[in-house]
Structures are given as structure tokens and as C-alpha cells.
PDB file of N, CA and C in Angstrom:
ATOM      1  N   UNK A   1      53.023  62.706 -63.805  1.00  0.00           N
ATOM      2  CA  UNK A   1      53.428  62.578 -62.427  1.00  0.00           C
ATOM      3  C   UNK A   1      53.372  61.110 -61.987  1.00  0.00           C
ATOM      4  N   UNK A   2      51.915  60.705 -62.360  1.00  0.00           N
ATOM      5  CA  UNK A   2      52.224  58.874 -62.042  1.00  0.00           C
ATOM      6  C   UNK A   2      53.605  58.345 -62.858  1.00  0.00           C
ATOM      7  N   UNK A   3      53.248  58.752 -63.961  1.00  0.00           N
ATOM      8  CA  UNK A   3      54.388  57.049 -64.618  1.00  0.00           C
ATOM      9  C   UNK A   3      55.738  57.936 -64.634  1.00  0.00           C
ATOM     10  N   UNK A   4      56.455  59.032 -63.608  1.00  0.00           N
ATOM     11  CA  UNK A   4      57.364  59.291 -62.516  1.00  0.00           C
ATOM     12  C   UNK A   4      57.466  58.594 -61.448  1.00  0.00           C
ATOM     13  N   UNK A   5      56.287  58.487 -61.153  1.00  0.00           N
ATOM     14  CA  UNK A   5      56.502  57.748 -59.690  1.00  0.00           C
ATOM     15  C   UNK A   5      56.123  56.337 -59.495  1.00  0.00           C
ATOM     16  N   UNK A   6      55.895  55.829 -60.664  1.00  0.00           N
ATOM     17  CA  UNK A   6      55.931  54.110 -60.907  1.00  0.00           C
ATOM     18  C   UNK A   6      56.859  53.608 -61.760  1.00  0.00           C
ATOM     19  N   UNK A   7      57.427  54.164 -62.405  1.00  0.00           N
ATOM     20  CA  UNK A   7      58.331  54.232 -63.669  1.00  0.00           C
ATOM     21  C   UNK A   7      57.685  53.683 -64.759  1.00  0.00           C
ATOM     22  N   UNK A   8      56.373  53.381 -65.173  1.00  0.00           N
ATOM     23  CA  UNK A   8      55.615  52.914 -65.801  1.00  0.00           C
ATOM     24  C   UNK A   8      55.363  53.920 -67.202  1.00  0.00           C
ATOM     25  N   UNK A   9      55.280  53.522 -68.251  1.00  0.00           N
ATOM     26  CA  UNK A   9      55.070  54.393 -69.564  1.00  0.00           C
ATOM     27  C   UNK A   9      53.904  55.095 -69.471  1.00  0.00           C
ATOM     28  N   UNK A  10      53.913  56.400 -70.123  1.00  0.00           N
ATOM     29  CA  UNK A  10      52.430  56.832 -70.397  1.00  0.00           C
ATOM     30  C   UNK A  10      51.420  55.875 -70.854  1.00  0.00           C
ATOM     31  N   UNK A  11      52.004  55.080 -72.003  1.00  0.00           N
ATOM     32  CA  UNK A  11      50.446  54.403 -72.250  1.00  0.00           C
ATOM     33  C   UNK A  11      49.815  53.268 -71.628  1.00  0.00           C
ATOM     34  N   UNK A  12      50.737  52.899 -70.214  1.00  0.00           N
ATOM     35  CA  UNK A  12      50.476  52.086 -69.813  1.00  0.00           C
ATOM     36  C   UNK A  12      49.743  52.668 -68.227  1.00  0.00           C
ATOM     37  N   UNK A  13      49.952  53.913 -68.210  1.00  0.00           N
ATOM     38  CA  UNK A  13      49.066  54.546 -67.600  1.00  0.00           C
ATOM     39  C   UNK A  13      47.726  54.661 -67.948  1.00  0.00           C
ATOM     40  N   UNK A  14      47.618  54.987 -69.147  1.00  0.00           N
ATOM     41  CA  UNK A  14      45.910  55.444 -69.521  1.00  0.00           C
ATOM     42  C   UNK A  14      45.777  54.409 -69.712  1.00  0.00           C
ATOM     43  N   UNK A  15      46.214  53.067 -70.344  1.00  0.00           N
ATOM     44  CA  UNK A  15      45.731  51.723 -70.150  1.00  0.00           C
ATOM     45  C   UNK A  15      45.052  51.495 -68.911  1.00  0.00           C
ATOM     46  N   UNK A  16      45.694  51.715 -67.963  1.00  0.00           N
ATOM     47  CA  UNK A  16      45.414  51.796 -66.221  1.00  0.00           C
ATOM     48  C   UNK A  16      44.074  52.415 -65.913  1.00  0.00           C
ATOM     49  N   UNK A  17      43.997  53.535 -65.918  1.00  0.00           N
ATOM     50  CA  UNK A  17      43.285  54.146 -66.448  1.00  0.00           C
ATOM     51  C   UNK A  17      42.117  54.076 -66.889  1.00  0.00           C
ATOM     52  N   UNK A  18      41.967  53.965 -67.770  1.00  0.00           N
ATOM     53  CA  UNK A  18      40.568  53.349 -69.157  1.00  0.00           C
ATOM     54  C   UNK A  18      39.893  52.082 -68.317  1.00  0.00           C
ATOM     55  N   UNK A  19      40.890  51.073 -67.784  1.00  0.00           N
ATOM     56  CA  UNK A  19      40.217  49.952 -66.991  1.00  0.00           C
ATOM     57  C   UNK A  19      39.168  50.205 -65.683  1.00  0.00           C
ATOM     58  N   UNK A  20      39.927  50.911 -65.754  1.00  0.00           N
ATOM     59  CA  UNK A  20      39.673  51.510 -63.758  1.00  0.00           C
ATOM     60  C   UNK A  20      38.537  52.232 -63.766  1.00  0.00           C
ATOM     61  N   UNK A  21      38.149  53.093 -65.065  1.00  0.00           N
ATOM     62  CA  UNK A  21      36.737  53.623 -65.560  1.00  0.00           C
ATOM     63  C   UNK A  21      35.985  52.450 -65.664  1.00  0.00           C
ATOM     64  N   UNK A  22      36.647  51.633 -66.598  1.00  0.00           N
ATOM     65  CA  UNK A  22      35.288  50.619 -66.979  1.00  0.00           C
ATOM     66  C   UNK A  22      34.744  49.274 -66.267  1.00  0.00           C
ATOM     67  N   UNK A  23      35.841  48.756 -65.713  1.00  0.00           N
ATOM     68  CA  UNK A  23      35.605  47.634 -65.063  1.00  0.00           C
ATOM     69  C   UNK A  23      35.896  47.836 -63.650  1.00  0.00           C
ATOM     70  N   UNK A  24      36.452  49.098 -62.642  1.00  0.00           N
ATOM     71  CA  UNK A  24      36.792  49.123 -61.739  1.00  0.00           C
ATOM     72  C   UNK A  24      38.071  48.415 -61.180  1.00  0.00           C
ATOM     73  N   UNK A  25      38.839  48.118 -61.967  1.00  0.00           N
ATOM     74  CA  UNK A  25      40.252  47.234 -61.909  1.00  0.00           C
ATOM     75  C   UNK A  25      41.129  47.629 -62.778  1.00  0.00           C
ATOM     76  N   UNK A  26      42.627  47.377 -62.633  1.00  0.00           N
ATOM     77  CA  UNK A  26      43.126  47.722 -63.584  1.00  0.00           C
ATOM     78  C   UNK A  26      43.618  46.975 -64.244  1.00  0.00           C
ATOM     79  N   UNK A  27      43.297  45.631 -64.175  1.00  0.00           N
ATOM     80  CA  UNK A  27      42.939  44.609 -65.021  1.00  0.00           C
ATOM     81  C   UNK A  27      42.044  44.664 -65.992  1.00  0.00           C
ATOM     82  N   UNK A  28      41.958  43.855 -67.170  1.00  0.00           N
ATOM     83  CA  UNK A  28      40.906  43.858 -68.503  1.00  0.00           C
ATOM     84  C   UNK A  28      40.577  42.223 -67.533  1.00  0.00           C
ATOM     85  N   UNK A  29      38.623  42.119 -67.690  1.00  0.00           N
ATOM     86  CA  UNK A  29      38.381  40.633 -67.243  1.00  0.00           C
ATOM     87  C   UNK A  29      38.405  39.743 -68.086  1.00  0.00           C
ATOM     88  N   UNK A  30      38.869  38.723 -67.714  1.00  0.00           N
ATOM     89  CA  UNK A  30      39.408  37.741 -69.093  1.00  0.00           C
ATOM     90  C   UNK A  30      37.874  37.995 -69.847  1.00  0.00           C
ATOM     91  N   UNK A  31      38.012  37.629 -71.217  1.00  0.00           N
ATOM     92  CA  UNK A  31      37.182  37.235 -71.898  1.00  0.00           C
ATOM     93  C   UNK A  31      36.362  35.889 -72.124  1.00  0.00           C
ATOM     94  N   UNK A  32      37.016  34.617 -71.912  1.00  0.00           N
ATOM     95  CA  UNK A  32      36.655  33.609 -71.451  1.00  0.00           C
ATOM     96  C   UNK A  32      36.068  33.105 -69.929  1.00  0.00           C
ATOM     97  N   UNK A  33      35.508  32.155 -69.862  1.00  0.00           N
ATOM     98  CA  UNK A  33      34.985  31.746 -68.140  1.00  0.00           C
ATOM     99  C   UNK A  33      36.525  30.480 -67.960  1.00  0.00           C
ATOM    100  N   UNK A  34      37.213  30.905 -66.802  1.00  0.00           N
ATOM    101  CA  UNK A  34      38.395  30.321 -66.548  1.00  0.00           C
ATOM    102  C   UNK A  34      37.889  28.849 -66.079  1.00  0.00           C
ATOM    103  N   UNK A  35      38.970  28.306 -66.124  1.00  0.00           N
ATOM    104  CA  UNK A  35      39.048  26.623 -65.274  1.00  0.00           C
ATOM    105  C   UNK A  35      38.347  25.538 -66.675  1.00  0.00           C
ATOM    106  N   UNK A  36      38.024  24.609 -65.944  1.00  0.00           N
ATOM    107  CA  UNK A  36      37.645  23.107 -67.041  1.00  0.00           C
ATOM    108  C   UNK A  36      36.003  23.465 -67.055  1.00  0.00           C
ATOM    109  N   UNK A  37      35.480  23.390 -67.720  1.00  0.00           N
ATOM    110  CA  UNK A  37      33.906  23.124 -68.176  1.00  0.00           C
ATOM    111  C   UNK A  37      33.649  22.059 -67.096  1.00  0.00           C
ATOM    112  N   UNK A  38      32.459  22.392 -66.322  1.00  0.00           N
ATOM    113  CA  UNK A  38      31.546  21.158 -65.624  1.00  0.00           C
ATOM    114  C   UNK A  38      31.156  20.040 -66.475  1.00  0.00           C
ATOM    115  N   UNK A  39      31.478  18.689 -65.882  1.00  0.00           N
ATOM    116  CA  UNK A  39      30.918  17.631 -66.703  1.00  0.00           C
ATOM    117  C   UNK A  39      29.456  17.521 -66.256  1.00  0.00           C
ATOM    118  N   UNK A  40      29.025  17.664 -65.199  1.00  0.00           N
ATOM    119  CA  UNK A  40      27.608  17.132 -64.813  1.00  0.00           C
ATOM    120  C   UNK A  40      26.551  18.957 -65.436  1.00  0.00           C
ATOM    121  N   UNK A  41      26.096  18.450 -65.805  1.00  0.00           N
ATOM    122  CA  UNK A  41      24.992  19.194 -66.228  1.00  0.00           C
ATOM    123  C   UNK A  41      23.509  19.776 -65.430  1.00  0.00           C
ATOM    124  N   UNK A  42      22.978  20.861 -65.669  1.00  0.00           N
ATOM    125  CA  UNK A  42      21.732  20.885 -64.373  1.00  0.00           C
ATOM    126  C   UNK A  42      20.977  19.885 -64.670  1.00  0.00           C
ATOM    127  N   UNK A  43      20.432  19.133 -66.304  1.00  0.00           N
ATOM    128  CA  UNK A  43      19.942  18.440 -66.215  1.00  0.00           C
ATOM    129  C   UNK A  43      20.506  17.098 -65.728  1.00  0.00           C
ATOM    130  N   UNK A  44      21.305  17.279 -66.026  1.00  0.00           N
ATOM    131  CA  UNK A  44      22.009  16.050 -64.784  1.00  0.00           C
ATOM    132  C   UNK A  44      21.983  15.578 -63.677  1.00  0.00           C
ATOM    133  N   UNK A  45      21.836  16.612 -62.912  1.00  0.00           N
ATOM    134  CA  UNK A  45      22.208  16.843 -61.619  1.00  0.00           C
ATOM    135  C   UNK A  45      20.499  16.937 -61.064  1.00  0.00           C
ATOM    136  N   UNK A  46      19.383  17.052 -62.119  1.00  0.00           N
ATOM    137  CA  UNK A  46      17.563  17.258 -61.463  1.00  0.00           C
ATOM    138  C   UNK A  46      17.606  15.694 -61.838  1.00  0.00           C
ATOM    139  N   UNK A  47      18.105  15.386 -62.610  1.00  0.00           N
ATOM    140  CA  UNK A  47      17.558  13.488 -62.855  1.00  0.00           C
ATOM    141  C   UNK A  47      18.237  12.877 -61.715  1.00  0.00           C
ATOM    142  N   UNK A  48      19.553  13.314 -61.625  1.00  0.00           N
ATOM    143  CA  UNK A  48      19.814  12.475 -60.261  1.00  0.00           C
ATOM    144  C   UNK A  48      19.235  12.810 -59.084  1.00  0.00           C
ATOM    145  N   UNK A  49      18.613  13.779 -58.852  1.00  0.00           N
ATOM    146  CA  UNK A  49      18.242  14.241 -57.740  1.00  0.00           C
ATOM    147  C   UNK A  49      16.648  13.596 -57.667  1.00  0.00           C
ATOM    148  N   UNK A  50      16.354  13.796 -59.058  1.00  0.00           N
ATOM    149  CA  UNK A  50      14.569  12.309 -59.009  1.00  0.00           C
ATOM    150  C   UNK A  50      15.099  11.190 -58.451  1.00  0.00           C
ATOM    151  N   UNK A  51      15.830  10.755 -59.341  1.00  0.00           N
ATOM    152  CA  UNK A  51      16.487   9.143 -58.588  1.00  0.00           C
ATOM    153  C   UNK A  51      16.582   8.690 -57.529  1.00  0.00           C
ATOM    154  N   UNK A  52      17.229   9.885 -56.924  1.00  0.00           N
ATOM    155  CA  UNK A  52      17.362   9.338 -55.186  1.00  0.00           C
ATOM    156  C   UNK A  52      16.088   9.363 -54.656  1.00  0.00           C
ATOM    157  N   UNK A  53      15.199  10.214 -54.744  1.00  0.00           N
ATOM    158  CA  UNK A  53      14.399  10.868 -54.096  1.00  0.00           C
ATOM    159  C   UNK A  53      12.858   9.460 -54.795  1.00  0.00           C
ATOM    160  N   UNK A  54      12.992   9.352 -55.593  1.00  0.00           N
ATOM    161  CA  UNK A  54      12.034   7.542 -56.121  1.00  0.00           C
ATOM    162  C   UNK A  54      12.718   6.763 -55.164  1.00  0.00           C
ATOM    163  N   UNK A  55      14.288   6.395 -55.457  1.00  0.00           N
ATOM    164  CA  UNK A  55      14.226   5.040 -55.130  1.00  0.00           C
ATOM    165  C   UNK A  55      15.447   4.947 -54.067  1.00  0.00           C
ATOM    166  N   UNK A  56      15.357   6.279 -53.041  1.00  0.00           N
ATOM    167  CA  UNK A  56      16.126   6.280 -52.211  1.00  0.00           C
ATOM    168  C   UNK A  56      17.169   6.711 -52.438  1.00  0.00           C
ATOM    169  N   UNK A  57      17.848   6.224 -50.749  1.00  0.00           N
ATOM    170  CA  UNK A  57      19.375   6.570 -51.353  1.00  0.00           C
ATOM    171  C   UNK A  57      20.472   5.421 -51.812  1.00  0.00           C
ATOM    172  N   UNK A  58      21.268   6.478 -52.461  1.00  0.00           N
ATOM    173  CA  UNK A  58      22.753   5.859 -53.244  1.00  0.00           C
ATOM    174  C   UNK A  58      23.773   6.093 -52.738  1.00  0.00           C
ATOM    175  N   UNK A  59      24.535   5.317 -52.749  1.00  0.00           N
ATOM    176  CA  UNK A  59      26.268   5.372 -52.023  1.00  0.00           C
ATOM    177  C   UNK A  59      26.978   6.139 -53.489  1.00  0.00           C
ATOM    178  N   UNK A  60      27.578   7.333 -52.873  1.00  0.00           N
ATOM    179  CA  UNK A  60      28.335   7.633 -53.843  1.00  0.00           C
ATOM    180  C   UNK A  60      28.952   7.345 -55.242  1.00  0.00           C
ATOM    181  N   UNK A  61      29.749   6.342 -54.635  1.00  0.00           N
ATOM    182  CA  UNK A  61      30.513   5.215 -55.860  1.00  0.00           C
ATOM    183  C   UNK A  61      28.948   5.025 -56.786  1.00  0.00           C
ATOM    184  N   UNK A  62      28.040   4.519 -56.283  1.00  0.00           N
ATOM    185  CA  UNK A  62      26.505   4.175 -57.134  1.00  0.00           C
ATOM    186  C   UNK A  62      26.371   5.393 -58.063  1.00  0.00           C
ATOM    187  N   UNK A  63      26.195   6.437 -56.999  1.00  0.00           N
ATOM    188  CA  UNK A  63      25.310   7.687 -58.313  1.00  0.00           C
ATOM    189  C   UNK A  63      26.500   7.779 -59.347  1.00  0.00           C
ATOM    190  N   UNK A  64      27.866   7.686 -58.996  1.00  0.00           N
ATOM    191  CA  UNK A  64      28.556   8.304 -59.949  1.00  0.00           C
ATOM    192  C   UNK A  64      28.403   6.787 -61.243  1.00  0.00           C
ATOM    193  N   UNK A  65      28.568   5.584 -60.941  1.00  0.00           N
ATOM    194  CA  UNK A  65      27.977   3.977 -61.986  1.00  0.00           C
ATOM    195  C   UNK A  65      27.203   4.790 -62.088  1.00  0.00           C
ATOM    196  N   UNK A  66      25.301   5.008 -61.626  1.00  0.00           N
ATOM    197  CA  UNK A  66      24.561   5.582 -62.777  1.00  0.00           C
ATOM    198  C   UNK A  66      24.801   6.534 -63.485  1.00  0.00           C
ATOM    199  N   UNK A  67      25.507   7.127 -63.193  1.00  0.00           N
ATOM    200  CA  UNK A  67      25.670   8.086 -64.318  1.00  0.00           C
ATOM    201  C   UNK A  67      26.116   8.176 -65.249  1.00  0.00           C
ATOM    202  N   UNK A  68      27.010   6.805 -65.235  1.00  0.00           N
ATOM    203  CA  UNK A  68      27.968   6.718 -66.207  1.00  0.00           C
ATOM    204  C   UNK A  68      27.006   5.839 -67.243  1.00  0.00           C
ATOM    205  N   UNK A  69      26.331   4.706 -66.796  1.00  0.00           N
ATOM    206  CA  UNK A  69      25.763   3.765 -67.250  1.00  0.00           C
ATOM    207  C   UNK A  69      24.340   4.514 -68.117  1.00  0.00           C
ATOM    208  N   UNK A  70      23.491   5.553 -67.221  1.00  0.00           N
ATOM    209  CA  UNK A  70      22.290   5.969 -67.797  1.00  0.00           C
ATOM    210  C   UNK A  70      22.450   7.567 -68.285  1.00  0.00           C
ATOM    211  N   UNK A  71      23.357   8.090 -68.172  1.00  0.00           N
ATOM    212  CA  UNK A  71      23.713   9.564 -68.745  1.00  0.00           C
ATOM    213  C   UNK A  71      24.864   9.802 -69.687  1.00  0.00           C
ATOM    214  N   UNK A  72      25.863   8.921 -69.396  1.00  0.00           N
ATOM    215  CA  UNK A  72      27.160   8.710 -70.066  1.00  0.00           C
ATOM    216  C   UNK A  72      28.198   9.547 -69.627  1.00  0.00           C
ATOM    217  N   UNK A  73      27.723  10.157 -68.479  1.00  0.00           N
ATOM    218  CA  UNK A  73      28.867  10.838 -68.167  1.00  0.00           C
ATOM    219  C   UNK A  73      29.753   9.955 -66.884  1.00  0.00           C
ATOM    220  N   UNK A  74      30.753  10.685 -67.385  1.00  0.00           N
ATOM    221  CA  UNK A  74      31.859   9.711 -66.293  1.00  0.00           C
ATOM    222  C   UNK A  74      32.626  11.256 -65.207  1.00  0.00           C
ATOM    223  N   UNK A  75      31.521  10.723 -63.974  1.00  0.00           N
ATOM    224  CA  UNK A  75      32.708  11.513 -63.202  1.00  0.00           C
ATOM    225  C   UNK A  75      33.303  10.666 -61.884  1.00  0.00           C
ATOM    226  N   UNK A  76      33.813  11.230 -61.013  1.00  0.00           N
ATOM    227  CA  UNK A  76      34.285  10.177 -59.925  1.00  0.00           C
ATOM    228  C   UNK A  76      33.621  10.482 -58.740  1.00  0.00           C
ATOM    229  N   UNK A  77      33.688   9.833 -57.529  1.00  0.00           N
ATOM    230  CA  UNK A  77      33.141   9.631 -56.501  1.00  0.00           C
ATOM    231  C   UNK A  77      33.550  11.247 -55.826  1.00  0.00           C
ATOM    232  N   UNK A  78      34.490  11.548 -56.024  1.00  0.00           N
ATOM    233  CA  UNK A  78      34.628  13.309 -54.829  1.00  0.00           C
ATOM    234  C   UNK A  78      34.009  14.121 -56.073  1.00  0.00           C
ATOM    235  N   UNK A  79      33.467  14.058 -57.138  1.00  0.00           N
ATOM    236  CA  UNK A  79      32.301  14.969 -57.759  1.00  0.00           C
ATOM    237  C   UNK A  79      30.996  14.876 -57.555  1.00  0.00           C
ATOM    238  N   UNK A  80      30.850  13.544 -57.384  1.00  0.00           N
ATOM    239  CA  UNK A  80      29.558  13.413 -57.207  1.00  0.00           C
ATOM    240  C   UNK A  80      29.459  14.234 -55.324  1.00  0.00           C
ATOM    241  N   UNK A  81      30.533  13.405 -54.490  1.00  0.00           N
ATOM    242  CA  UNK A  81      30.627  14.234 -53.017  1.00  0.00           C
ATOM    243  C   UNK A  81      30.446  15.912 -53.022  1.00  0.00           C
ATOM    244  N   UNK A  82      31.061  16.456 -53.690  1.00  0.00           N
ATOM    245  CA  UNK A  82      31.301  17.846 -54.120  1.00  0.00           C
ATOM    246  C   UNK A  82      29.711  18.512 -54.683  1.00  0.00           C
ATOM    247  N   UNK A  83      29.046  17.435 -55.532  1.00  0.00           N
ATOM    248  CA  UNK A  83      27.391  18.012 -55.911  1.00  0.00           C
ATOM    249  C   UNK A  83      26.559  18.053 -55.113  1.00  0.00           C
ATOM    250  N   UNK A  84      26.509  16.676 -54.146  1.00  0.00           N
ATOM    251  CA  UNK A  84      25.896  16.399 -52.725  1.00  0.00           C
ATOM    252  C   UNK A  84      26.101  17.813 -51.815  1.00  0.00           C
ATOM    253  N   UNK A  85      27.264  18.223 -51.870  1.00  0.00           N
ATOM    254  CA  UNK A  85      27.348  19.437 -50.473  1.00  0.00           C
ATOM    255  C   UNK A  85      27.057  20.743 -51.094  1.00  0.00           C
ATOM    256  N   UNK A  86      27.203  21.463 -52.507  1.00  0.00           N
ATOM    257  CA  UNK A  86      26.875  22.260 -53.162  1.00  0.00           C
ATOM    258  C   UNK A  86      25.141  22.548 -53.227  1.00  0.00           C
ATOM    259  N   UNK A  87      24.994  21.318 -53.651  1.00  0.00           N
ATOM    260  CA  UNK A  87      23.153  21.436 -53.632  1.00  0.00           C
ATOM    261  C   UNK A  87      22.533  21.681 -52.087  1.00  0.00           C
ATOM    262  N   UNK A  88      23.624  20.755 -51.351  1.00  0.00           N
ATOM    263  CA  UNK A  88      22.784  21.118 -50.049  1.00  0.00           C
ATOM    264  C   UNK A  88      22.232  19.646 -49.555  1.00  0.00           C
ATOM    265  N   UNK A  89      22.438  18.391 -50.487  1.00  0.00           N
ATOM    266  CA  UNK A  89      21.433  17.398 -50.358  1.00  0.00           C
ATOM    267  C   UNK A  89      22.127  16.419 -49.139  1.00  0.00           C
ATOM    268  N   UNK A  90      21.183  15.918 -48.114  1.00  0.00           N
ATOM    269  CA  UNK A  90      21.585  14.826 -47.271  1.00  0.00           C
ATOM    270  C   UNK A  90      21.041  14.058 -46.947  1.00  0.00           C
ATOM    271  N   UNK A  91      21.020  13.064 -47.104  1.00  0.00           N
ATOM    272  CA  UNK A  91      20.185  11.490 -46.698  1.00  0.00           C
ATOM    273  C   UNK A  91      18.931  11.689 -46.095  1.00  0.00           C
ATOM    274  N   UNK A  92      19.131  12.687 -45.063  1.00  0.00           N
ATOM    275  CA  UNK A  92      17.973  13.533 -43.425  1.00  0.00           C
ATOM    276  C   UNK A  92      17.152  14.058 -45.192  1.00  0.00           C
ATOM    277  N   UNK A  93      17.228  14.632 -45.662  1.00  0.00           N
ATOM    278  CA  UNK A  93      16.509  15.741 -46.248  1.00  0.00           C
ATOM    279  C   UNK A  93      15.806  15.154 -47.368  1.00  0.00           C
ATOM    280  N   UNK A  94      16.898  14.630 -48.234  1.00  0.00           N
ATOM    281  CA  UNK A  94      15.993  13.720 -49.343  1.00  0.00           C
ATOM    282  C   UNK A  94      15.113  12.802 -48.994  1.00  0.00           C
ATOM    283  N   UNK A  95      15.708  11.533 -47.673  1.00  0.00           N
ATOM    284  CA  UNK A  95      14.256  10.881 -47.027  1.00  0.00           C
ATOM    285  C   UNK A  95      13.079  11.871 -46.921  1.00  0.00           C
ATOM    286  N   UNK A  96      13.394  12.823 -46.121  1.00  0.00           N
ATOM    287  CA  UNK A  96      12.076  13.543 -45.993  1.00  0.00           C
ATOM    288  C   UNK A  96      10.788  14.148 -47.368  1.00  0.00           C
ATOM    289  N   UNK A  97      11.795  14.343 -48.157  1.00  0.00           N
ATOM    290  CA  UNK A  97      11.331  14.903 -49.310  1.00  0.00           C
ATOM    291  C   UNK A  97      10.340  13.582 -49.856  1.00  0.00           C
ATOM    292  N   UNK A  98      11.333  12.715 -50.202  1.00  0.00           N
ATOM    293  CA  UNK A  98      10.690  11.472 -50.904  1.00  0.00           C
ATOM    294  C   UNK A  98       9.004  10.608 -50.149  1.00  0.00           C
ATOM    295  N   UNK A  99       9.020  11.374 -48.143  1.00  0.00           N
ATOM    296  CA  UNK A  99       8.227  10.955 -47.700  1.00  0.00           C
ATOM    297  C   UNK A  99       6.860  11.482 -48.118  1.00  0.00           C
ATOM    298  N   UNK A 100       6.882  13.046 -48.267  1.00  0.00           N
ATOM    299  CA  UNK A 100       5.762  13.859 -48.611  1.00  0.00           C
ATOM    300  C   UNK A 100       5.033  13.682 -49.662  1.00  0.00           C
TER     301      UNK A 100
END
């Protein structure tokens, strides 16, 4: 009666089907994790977060030079912006931290 009223083949019904049991979709979920691999790393991202928090703060353009210079990774200034608002971190907060 469905693959009448979708014009869709039988086996692309129970394909349908079988998904919709297992994953709740009638999509299969990719097998891979989509998009580019993160360059900055968690350990990356706790050393920079010591850094500021020792020896203050850094202007953007800066954390992303150290990183390149003392980690080797090369990312650009709207990644490093993009880690800053993800973590949550702001000038107000890390001063405070670094005061305690």
C-alpha cells in the first residue's frame, strides 16, 4: 500500500523501514563525524587558557602567534575569536580568575 502511494519500490520501503526501527530516521547516520577535524586541541586550548590566566591577557592576533610559535599549530584570528566565545572566556572573567 505504501510504495502505491509513494511510487517507491518494495525494497526501498523496508529499507525505510529497518531505519526508522533502528535509528528513528529514515536515513542510515553517516558513519563518519562530518566537516574538517578541529585544529586546536583540548590540550591546546587548557595551555592557552594557563597562559592568559599567568600572564594576562592577549589580543587575539597574539594567542593565535603563540600558538603557532609554542604549539605549532596555525590557526587564524576568527578561531581563536570562535574558542574565546565557545569556552565562555572574557577579559572580566579570566582577570578575575588569575586574581584568586
Amino acid at each position: 500500500m505504501i510504495a502505491s502511494e509513494t511510487g517507491a519500490k518494495p525494497c526501498t520501503i523496508q529499507y525505510w523501514r529497518t531505519n526508522l526501527l533502528q535509528f528513528q530516521s529514515m536515513n542510515h547516520p553517516p558513519l563518519a563525524a562530518l566537516g574538517r577535524r578541529r585544529k586546536l586541541t583540548q590540550d591546546d586550548k587548557e595551555v592557552l587558557k594557563e597562559i592568559l590566566l599567568q600572564h594576562g591577557w592577549m589580543m587575539q592576533d597574539e594567542m593565535a602567534a603563540w600558538l603557532v610559535n609554542e604549539r605549532g599549530v596555525e590557526v587564524s584570528q576568527s578561531t581563536v575569536s570562535r574558542l574565546l566565545k565557545e569556552e565562555g572566556w572574557s577579559r572580566q572573567k579570566l582577570a578575575r580568575i588569575s586574581w584568586t
